[in-house]
Structures are given as C-alpha cells and as structure tokens.
C-alpha atoms as a PDB file:
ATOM      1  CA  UNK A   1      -4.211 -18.170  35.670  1.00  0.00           C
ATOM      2  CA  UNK A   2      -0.895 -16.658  36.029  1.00  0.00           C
ATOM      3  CA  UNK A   3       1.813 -15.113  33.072  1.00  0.00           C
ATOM      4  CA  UNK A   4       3.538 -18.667  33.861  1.00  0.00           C
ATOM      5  CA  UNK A   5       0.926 -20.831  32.821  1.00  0.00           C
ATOM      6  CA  UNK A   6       0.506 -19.211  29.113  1.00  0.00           C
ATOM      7  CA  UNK A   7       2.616 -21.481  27.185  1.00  0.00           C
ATOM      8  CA  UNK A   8       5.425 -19.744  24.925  1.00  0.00           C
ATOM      9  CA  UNK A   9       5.511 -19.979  21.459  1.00  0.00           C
ATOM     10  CA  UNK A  10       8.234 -18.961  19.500  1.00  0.00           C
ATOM     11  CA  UNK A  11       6.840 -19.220  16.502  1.00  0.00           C
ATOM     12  CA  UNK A  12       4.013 -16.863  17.255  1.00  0.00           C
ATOM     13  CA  UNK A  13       6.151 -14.730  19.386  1.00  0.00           C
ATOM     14  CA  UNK A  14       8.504 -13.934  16.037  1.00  0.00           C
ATOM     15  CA  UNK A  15       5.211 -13.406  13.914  1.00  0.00           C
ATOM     16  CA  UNK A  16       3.796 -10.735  16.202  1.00  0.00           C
ATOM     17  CA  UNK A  17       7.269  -8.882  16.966  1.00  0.00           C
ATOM     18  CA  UNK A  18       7.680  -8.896  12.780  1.00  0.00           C
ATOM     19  CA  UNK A  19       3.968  -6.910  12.491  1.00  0.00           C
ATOM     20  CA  UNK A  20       4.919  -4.758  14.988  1.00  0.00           C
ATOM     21  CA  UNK A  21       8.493  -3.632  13.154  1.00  0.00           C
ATOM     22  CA  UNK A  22       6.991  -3.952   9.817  1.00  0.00           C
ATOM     23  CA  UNK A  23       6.693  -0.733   7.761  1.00  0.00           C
ATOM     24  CA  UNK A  24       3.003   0.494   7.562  1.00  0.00           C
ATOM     25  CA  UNK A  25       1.744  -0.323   3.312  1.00  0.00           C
ATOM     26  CA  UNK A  26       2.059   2.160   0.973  1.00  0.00           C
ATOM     27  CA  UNK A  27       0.830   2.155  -2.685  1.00  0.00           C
ATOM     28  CA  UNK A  28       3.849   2.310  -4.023  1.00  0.00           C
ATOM     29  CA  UNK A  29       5.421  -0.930  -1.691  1.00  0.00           C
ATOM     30  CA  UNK A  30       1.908  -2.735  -2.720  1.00  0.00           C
ATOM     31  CA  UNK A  31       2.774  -2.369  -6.007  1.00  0.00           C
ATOM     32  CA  UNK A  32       5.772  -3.612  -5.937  1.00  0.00           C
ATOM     33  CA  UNK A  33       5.306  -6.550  -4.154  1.00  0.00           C
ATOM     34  CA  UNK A  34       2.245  -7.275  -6.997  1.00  0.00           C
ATOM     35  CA  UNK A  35       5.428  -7.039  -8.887  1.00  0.00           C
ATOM     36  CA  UNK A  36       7.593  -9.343  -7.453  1.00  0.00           C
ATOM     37  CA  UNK A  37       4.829 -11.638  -7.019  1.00  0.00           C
ATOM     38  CA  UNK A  38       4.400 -11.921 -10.650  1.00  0.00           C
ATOM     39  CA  UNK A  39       8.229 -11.813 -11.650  1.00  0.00           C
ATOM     40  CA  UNK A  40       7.907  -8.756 -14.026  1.00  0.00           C
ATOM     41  CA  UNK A  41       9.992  -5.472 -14.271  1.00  0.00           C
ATOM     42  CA  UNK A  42       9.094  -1.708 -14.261  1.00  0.00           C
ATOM     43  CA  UNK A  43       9.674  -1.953 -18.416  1.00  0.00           C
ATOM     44  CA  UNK A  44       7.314  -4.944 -18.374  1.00  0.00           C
ATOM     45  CA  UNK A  45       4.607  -3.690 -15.695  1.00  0.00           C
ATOM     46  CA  UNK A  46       4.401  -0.052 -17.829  1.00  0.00           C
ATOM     47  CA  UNK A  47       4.037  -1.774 -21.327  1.00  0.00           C
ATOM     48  CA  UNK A  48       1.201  -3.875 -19.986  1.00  0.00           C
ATOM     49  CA  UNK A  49      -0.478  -1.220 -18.441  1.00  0.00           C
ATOM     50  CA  UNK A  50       0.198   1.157 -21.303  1.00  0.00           C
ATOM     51  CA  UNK A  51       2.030   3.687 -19.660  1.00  0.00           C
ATOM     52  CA  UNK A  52       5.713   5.047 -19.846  1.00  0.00           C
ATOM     53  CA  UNK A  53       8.197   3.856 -17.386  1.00  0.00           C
ATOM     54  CA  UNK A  54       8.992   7.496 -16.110  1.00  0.00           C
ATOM     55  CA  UNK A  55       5.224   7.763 -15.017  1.00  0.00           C
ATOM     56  CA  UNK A  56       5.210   4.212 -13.352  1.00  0.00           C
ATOM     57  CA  UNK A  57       8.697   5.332 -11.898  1.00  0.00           C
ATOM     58  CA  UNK A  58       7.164   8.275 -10.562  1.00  0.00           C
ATOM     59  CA  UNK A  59       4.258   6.032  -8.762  1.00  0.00           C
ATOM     60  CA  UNK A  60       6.654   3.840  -7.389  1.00  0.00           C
ATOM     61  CA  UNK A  61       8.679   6.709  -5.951  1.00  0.00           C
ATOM     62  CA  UNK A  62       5.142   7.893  -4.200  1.00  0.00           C
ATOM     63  CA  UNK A  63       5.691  11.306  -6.034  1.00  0.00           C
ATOM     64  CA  UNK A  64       2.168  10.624  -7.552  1.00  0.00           C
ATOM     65  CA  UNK A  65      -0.977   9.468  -6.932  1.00  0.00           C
ATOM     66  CA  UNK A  66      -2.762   6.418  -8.541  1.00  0.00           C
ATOM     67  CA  UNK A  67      -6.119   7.178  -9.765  1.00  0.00           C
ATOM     68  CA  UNK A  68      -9.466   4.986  -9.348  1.00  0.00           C
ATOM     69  CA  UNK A  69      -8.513   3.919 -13.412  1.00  0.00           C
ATOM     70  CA  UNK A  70      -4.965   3.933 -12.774  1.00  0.00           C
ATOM     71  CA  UNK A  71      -5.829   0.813  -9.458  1.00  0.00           C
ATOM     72  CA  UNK A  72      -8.514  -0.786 -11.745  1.00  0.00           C
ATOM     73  CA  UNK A  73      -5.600  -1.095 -14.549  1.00  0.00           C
ATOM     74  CA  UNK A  74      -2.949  -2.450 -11.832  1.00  0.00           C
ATOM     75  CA  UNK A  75      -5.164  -5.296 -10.418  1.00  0.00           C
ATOM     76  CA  UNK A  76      -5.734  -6.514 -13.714  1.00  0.00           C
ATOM     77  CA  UNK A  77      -2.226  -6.463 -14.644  1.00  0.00           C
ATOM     78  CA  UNK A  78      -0.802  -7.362 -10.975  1.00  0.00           C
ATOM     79  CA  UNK A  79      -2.363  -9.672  -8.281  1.00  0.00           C
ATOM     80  CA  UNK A  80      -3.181  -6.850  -6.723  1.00  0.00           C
ATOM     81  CA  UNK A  81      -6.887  -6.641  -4.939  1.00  0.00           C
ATOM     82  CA  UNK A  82      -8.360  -2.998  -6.686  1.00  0.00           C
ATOM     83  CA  UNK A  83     -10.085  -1.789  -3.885  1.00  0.00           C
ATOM     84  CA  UNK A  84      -7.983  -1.896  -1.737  1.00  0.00           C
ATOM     85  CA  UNK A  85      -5.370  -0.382  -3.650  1.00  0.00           C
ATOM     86  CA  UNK A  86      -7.454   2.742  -4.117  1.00  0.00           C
ATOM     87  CA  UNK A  87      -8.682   2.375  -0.557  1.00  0.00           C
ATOM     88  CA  UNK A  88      -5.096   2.701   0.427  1.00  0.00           C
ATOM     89  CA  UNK A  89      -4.329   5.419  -1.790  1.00  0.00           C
ATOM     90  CA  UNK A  90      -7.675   7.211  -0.487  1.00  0.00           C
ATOM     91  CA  UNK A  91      -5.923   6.860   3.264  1.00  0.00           C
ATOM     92  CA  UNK A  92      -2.480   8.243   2.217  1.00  0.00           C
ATOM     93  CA  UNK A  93      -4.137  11.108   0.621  1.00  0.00           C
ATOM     94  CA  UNK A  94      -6.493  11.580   3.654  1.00  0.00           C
ATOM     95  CA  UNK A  95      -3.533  11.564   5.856  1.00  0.00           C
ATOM     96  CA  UNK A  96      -1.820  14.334   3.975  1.00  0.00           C
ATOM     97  CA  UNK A  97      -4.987  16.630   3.890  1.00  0.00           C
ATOM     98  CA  UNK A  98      -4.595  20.325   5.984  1.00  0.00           C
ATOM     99  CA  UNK A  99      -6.091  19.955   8.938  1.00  0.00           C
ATOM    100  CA  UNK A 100      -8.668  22.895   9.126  1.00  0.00           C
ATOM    101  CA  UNK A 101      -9.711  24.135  12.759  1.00  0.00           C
ATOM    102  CA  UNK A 102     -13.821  24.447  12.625  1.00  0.00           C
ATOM    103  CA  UNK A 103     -14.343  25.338  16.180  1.00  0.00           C
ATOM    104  CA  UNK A 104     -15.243  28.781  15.973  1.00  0.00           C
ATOM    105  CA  UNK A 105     -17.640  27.540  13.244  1.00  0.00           C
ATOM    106  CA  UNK A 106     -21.305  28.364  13.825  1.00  0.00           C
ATOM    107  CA  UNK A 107     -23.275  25.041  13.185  1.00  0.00           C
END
C-alpha cells in the first residue's frame, strides 16, 4: 500500500491540523470555557461559588492556584469534570517545580 492509496479526508485532515495548533489547557482557559458553556459571567460564577470577583479574576489570570476545595466548588457550579481540573492544576504546578540535580546523591 502506497501514500496514494490512503484516501484524503478533509474533514479529518482540518481536525488533526486544529489539535496540533491548539493551545495546550490551562486551568484558567478550562474554566472559562465551563463558563461559556453555561452562559454566566465572572460576577455570576464568584457569587455562586462564594467568592469575590478579584479572587476569581486572579484565577482566571493564572496568577493563582485553585485548590482541591476551590475544583470541587467549580465542578459543582460549572460543567466542569473535578478531577481533572485539579489533575490539571497538579500538572501546571508540577511543571513549574525547580528542577533539583540528585546525581551526586548517595542512594
């Protein structure tokens, strides 16, 4: 089977180029499309969650983490999926750890 028998599809072709140009998640884009998704403001989103709208501000800017409570409280107020909110928050963090150099560690 050669390159020319593989038939071309558009469609599909489009879908895979838009995944590879698509920004990589962050909390703070999840959220907001949770937003958007449920047609409700930053005003709206912080009453229901009981928070100010400079904190939820300050989450949506990514100057802030959201805490295991804090992504508990957002996927019952967004249609958000919990877990993986705080898994996702778990990776930024990760990501943004020192990296320590333990070779000359003794094991």
């Amino acid at each position: 089977m050669t390159d020319d028998d593989i038939p071309y599809e558009p469609e599909l072709m489009e879908e895979v180029a838009d995944q590879r140009l698509r920004k990589p998640e962050t909390v703070a884009s999840v959220i907001r499309a949770g937003m958007d998704r449920k047609g409700i403001n930053v005003a709206e989103t912080a009453r229901r969650l009981g928070m100010n709208r400079v904190n939820l501000y300050t989450i949506l800017r990514s100057k802030r983490p959201v805490s295991l409570a804090m992504c508990v409280k957002f996927g019952e107020v967004l249609p958000i999926n919990a877990y993986g909110l705080a898994r996702l928050q778990f990776e930024q963090d990760w990501a943004t750890l020192p990296r320590v150099d333990l070779s000359n560690v003794i094991s």
